[in-house]
Protein backbone atom coordinates (compact mmCIF):
# COMPACT_ATOMS: atom_id res chain seq x y z
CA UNK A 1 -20.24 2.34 -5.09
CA UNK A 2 -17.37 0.97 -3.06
CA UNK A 3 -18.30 -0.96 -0.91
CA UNK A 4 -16.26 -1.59 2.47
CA UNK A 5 -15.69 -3.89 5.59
CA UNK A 6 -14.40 -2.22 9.01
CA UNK A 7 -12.61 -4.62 10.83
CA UNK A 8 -11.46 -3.84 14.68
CA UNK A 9 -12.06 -5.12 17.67
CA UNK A 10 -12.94 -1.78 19.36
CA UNK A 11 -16.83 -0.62 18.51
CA UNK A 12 -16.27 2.30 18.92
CA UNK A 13 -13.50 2.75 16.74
CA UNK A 14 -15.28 1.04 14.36
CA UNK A 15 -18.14 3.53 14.48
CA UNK A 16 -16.33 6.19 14.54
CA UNK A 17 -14.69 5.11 10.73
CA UNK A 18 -18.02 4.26 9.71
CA UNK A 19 -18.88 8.03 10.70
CA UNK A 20 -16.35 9.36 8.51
CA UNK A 21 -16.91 7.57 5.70
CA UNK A 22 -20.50 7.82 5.76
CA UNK A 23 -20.63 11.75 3.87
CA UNK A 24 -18.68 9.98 0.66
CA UNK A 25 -21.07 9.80 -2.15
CA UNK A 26 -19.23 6.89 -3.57
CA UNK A 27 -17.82 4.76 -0.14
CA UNK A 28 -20.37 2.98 1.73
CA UNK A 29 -19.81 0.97 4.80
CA UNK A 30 -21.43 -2.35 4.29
CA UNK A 31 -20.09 -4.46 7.44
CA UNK A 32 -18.86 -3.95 10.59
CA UNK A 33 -16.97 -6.82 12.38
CA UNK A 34 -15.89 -7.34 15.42
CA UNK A 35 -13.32 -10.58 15.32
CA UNK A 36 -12.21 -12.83 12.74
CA UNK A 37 -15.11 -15.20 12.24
CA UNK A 38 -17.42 -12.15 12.14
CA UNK A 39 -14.91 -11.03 9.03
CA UNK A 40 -14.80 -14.39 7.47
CA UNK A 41 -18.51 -14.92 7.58
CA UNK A 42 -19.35 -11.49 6.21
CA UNK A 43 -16.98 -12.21 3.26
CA UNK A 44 -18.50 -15.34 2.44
CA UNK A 45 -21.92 -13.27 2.02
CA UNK A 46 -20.96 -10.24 1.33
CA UNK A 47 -19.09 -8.88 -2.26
CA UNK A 48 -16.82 -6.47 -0.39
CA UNK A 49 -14.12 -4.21 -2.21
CA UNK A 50 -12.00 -2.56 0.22
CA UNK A 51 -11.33 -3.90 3.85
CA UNK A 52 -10.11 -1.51 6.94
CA UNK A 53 -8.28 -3.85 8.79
CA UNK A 54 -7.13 -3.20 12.17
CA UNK A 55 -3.82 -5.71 12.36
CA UNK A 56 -4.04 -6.12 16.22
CA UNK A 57 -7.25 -8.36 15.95
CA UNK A 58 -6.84 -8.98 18.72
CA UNK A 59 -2.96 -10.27 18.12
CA UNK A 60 -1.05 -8.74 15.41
CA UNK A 61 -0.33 -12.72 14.31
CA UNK A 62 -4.23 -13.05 13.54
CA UNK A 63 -4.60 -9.95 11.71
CA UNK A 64 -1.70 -10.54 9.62
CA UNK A 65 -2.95 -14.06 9.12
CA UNK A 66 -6.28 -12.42 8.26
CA UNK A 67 -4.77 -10.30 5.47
CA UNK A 68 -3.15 -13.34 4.14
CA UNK A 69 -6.94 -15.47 4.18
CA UNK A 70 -8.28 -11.98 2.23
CA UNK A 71 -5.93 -11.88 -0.28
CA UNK A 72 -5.30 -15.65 -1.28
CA UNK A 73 -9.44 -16.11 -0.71
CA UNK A 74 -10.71 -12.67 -2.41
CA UNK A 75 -8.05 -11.73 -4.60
CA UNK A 76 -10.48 -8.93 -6.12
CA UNK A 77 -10.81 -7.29 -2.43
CA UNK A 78 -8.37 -4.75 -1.61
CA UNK A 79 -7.09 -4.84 2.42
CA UNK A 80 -5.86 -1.27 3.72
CA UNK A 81 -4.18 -2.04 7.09
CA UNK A 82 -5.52 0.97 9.53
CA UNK A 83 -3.30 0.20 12.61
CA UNK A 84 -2.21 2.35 15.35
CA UNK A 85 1.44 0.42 15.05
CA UNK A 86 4.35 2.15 12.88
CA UNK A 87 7.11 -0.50 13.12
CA UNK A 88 8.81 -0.62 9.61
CA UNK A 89 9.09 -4.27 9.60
CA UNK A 90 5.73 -5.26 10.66
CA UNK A 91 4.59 -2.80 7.90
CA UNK A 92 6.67 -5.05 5.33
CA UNK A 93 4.86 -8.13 6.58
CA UNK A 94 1.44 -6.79 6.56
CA UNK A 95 2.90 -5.65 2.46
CA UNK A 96 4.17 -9.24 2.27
CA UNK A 97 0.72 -10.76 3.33
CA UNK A 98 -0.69 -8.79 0.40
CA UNK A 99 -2.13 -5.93 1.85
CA UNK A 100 -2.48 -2.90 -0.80
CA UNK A 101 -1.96 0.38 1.74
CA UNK A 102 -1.57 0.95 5.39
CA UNK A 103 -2.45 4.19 7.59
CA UNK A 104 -2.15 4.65 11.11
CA UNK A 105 -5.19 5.25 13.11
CA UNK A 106 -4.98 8.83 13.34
CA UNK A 107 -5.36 9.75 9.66
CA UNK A 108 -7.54 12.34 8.53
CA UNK A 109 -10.94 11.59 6.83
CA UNK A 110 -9.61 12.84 3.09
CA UNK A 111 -6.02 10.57 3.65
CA UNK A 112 -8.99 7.89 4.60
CA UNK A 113 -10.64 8.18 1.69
CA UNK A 114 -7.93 9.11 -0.80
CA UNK A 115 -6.76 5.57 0.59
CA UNK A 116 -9.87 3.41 -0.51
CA UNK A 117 -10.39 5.03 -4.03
CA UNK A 118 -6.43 4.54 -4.66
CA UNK A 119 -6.52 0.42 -3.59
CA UNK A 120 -10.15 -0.07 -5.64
CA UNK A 121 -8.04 1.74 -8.65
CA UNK A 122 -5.75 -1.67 -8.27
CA UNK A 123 -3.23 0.77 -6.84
CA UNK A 124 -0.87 0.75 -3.61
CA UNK A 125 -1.82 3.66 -1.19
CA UNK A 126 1.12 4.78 1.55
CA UNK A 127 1.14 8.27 3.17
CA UNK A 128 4.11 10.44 3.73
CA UNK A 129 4.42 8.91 7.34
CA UNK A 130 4.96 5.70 6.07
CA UNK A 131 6.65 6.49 3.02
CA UNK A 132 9.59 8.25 5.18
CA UNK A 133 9.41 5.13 7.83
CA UNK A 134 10.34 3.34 4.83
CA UNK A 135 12.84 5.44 3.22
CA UNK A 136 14.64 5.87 6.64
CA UNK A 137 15.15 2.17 6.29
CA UNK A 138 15.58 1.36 3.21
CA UNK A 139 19.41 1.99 2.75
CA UNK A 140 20.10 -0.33 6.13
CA UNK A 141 18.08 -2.94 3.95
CA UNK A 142 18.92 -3.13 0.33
CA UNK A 143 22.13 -3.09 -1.73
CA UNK A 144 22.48 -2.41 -4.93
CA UNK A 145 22.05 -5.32 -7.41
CA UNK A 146 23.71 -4.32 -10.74
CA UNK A 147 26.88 -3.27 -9.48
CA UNK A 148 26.77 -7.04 -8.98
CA UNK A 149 26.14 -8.12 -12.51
CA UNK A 150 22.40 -9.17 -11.20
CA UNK A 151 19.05 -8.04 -12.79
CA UNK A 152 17.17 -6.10 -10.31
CA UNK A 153 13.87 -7.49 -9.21
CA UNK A 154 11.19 -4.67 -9.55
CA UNK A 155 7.92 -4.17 -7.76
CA UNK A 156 4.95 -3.69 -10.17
CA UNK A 157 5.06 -0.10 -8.60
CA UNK A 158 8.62 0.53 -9.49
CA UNK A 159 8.47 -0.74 -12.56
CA UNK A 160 5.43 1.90 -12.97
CA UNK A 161 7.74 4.62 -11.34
CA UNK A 162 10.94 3.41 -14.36
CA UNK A 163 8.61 3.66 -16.90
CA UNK A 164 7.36 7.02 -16.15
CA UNK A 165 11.00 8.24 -15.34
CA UNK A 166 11.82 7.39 -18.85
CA UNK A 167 9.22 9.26 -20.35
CA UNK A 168 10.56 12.70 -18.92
CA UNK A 169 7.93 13.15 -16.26
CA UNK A 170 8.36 15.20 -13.30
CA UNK A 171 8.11 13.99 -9.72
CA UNK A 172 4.38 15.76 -9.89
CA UNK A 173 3.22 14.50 -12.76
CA UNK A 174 4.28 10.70 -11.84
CA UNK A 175 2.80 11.43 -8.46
CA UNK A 176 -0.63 12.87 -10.00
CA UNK A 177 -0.80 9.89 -12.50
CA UNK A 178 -0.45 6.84 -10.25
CA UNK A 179 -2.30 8.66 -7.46
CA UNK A 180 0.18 8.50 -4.81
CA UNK A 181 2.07 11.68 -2.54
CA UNK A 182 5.11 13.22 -4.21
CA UNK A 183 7.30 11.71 -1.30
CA UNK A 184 5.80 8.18 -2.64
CA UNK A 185 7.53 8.54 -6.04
CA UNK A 186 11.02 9.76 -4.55
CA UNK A 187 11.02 6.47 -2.55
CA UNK A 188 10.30 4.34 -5.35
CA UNK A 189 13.35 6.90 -7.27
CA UNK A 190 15.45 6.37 -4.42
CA UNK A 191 14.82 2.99 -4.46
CA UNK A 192 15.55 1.80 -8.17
CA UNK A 193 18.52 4.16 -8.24
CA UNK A 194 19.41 1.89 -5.01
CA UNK A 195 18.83 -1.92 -7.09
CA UNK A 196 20.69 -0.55 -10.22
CA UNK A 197 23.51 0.57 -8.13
CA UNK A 198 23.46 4.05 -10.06
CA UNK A 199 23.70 7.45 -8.60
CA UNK A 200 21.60 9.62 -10.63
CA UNK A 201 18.31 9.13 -13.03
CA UNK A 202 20.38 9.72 -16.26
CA UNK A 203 22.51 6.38 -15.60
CA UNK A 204 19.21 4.72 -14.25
CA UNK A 205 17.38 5.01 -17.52
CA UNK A 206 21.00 4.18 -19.61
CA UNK A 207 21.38 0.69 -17.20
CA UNK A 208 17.32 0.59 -17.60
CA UNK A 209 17.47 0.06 -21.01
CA UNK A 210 20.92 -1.65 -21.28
CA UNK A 211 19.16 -4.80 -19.01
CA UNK A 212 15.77 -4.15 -21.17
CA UNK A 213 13.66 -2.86 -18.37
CA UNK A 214 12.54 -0.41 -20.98
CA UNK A 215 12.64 0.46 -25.06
């Protein structure tokens, strides 16, 4: 059973997650809290897998600095962000701080629970709204690294995605395997093609293996 902390200062937002998650067989809600001490103290009595965490609570500075207490305190509980805010950079912070996926508050009860099953599997969990509010970013933010005669440093998910890539597997299959969207494994594509400074996935697997990324 996983078992899972609601945090948001708005009861009856809080209830209304509980309500959803309540018809999962294997997702149980075992605390509800209200501010930050009510989170801290629950954790401190509680073993808790997955926390909802609203990151306005009540200021988005506390919630983030709540993410960062969960993850450095309770490294083996998983923090899903469920925020009503879709800013790409305070998404990378609330990444930064350690959190392991992040919805916005109107996701569906499946996306909900997809989310918590994919973060207890050690996993990161971002829908197709957030994966494209990243994408649509992501060439304003990065430049390529190789063409520079630098390694490119990897997220444990891209490195995932490069692996898979060089194994023959189709966008599907990667996307089925790691439990993410489709749309989640062209942005991690997109985004190694983007480090290596390469413009297709035939020269990304050659440079790959050329800087011993992979055999």
């Amino acid at each position: 059973m996983i078992r899972v902390l609601i945090a948001d200062d708005h009861n009856v937002f809080v209830e209304g997650i509980a309500s959803l998650i309540s018809g999962s067989s294997e997702i149980e809600v075992a605390e509800r809290c209200y501010n930050v001490a009510s989170v801290v103290e629950s954790l401190a009595r509680t073993p808790i897998d997955v926390v909802l965490l609203d990151i306005s609570f009540p200021q988005i500075d506390d919630g983030l600095g709540l993410c960062e207490r969960i993850t450095r305190n309770y490294p083996q509980t998983k923090v899903v962000a469920l925020t009503m805010h879709d800013d790409v950079s305070l998404i990378k912070r609330v990444v930064k701080k350690g959190a392991k996926g992040y919805l916005l508050k109107n996701t569906t009860k499946n996306e909900l629970l997809q989310a918590i099953r994919t973060v207890y599997q050690e996993k990161q969990y971002f829908n197709d709204t957030i994966m494209h509010i990243l994408l649509s970013d992501e060439p304003r933010l990065r430049k390529p690294a190789a063409g520079a005669g630098l390694k490119p440093n990897l997220t444990p998910r891209e490195s995932e995605v490069l692996t898979l890539i060089a194994q023959g597997m189709t966008t599907q299959q990667m996307a089925t395997q790691l439990f993410v969207s489709a749309k989640a494994v062209e942005f991690h594509r997109s985004s190694l093609l983007m480090k290596f400074g390469v413009p297709n996935t035939a020269l990304l697997i050659k440079t790959a293996m050329e800087m011993q990324y992979i055999d």
